[in-house]
Protein backbone atom coordinates (compact mmCIF):
# COMPACT_ATOMS: atom_id res chain seq x y z
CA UNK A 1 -7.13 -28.74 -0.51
CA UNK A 2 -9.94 -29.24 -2.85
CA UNK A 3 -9.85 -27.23 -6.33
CA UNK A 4 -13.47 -26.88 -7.85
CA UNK A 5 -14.62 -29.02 -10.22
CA UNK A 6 -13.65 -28.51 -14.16
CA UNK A 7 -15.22 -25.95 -15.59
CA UNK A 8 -15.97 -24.21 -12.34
CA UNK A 9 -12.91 -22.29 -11.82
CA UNK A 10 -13.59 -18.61 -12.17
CA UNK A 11 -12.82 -16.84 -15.36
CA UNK A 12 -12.20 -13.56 -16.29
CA UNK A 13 -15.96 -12.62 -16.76
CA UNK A 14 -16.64 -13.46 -12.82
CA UNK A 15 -13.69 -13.11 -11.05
CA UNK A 16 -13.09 -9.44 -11.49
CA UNK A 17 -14.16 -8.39 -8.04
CA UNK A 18 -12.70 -11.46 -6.27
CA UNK A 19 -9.65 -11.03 -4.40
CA UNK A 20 -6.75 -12.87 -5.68
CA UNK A 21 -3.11 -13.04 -5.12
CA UNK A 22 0.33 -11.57 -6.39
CA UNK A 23 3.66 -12.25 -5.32
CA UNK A 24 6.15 -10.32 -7.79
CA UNK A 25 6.74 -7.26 -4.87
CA UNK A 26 6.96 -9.67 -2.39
CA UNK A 27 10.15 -8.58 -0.21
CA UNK A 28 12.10 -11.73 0.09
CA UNK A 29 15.36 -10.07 1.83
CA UNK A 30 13.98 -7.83 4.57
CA UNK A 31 12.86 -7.98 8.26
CA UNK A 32 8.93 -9.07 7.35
CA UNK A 33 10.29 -10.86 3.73
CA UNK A 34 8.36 -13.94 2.76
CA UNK A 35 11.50 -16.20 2.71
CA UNK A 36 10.50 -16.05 7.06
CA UNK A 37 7.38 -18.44 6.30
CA UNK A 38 8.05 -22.28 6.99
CA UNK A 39 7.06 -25.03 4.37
CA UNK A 40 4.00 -25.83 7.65
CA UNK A 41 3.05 -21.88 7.68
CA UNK A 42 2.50 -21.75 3.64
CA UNK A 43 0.06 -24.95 3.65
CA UNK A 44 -1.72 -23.30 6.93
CA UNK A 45 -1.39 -19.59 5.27
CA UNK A 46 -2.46 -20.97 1.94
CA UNK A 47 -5.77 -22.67 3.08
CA UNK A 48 -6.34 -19.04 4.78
CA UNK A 49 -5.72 -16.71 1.64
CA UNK A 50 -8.09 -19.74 -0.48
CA UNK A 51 -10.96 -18.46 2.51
CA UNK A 52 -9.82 -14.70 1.27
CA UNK A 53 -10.38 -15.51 -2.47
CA UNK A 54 -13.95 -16.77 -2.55
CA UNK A 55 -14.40 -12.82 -1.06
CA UNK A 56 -15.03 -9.67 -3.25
CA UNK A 57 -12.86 -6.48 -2.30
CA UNK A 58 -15.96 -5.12 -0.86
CA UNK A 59 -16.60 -8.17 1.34
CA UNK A 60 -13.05 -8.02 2.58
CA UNK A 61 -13.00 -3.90 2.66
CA UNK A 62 -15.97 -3.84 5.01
CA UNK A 63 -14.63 -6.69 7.23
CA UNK A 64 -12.43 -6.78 9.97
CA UNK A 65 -9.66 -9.16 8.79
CA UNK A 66 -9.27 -6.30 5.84
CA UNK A 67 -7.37 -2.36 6.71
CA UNK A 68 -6.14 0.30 4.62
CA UNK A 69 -3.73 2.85 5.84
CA UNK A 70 -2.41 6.20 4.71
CA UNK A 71 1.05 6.46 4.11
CA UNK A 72 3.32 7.33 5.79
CA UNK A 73 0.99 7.96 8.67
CA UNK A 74 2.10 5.63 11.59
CA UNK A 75 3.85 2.72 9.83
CA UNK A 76 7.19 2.28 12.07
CA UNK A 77 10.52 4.08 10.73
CA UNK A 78 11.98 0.91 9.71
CA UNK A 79 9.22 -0.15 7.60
CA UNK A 80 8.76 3.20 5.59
CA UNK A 81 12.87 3.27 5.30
CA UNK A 82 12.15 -0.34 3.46
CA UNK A 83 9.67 0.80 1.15
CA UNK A 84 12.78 3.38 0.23
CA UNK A 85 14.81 0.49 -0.39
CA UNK A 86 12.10 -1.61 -2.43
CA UNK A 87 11.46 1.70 -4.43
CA UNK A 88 8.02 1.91 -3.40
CA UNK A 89 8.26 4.91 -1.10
CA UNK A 90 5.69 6.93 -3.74
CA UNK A 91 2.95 4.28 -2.42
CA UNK A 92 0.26 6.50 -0.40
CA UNK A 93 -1.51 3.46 1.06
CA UNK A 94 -0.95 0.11 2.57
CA UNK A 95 -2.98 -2.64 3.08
CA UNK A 96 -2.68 -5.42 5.69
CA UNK A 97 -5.03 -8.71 5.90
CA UNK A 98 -5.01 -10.29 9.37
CA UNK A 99 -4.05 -13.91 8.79
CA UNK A 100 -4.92 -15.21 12.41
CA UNK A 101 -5.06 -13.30 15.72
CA UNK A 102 -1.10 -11.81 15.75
CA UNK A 103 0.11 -12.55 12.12
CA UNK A 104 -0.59 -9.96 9.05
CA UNK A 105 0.13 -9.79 5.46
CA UNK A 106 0.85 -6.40 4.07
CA UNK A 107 0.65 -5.33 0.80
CA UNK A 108 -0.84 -3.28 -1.94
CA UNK A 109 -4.77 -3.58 -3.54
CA UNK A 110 -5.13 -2.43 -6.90
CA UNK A 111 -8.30 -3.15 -8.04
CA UNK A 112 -9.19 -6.85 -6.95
CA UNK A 113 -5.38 -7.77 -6.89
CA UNK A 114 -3.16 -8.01 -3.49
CA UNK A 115 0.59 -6.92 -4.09
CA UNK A 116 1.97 -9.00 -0.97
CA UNK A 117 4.55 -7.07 0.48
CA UNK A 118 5.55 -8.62 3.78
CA UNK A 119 4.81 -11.14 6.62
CA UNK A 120 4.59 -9.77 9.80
CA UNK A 121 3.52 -12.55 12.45
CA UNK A 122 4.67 -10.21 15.25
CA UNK A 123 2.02 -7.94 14.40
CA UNK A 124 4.84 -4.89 14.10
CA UNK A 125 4.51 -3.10 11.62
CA UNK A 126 1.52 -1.24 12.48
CA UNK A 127 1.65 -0.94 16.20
CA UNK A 128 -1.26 -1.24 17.35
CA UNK A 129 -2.79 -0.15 21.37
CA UNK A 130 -5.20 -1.72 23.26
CA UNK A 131 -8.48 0.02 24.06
CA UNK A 132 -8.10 1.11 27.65
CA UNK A 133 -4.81 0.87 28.36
C-alpha cells in the first residue's frame, strides 16, 4: 500500500466529509465479531476500506456498495438480541458497506465516521431475496 506523499495526508480542514474508520464498538466476541477476519482478509479488506476513504459520505450514501436501515426493521432476531448484549439496542439505524459480492461490514455513521460493528461474509444479517424468485 502506498500512503500519500508528506504533507498530503488529509487534515482536519479537508477531511471532514471523507469517510474514515473506527473500531472501538467493534464486536470482537459474537457471531459476525471482527476477531473472524484472517491476517490475508485484513490486508485484502484494508486495501478495500483505503478505496472507501478517498469517498465523501455522500459519494458512498448515493452508491450501491453504501445502505442504511431502520432499526429494528428486518435485521434477523439474533442480530438485534446482540445489539442488547453490546448495549446498543437504542440505535435506530444500521449501516452496512458491501466489501465484495457476499461479504458486508456493518456498523454505525455518525457524521463522516463508520462505527464498525460486525463482519458478516455470509451476507446474514440482512437477508436479502432475489428479484424474481
Amino acid at each position: 500500500m502506498v500512503l500519500p506523499a508528506r504533507g498530503k495526508l488529509p487534515g482536519a480542514g479537508n477531511s471532514h466529509e471523507r469517510v474514515c474508520w473506527r473500531f472501538t464498538h467493534a464486536d470482537r466476541d459474537g457471531r459476525w465479531g471482527i476477531q473472524h477476519i484472517s491476517a490475508d482478509l485484513w490486508q485484502t479488506m484494508l486495501e478495500r476500506l483505503v478505496h472507501f476513504e478517498s469517498m465523501t459520505v455522500q459519494e458512498v450514501r448515493e452508491s450501491s456498495i453504501y445502505t442504511e436501515y431502520d432499526l429494528p426493521s428486518e435485521l434477523i432476531p439474533e442480530a438485534m438480541r446482540r445489539l442488547e448484549e453490546l448495549q446498543l439496542g437504542d440505535m435506530t439505524k444500521i449501516g452496512r458497506f458491501r466489501v465484495w459480492k457476499k461479504p458486508r461490514l456493518y456498523g454505525f455513521m455518525e457524521g463522516n465516521v463508520f462505527h464498525v460493528l460486525w463482519w458478516d461474509p455470509e451476507h446474514e444479517i440482512w437477508p436479502w431475496e432475489p428479484r424474481n424468485t
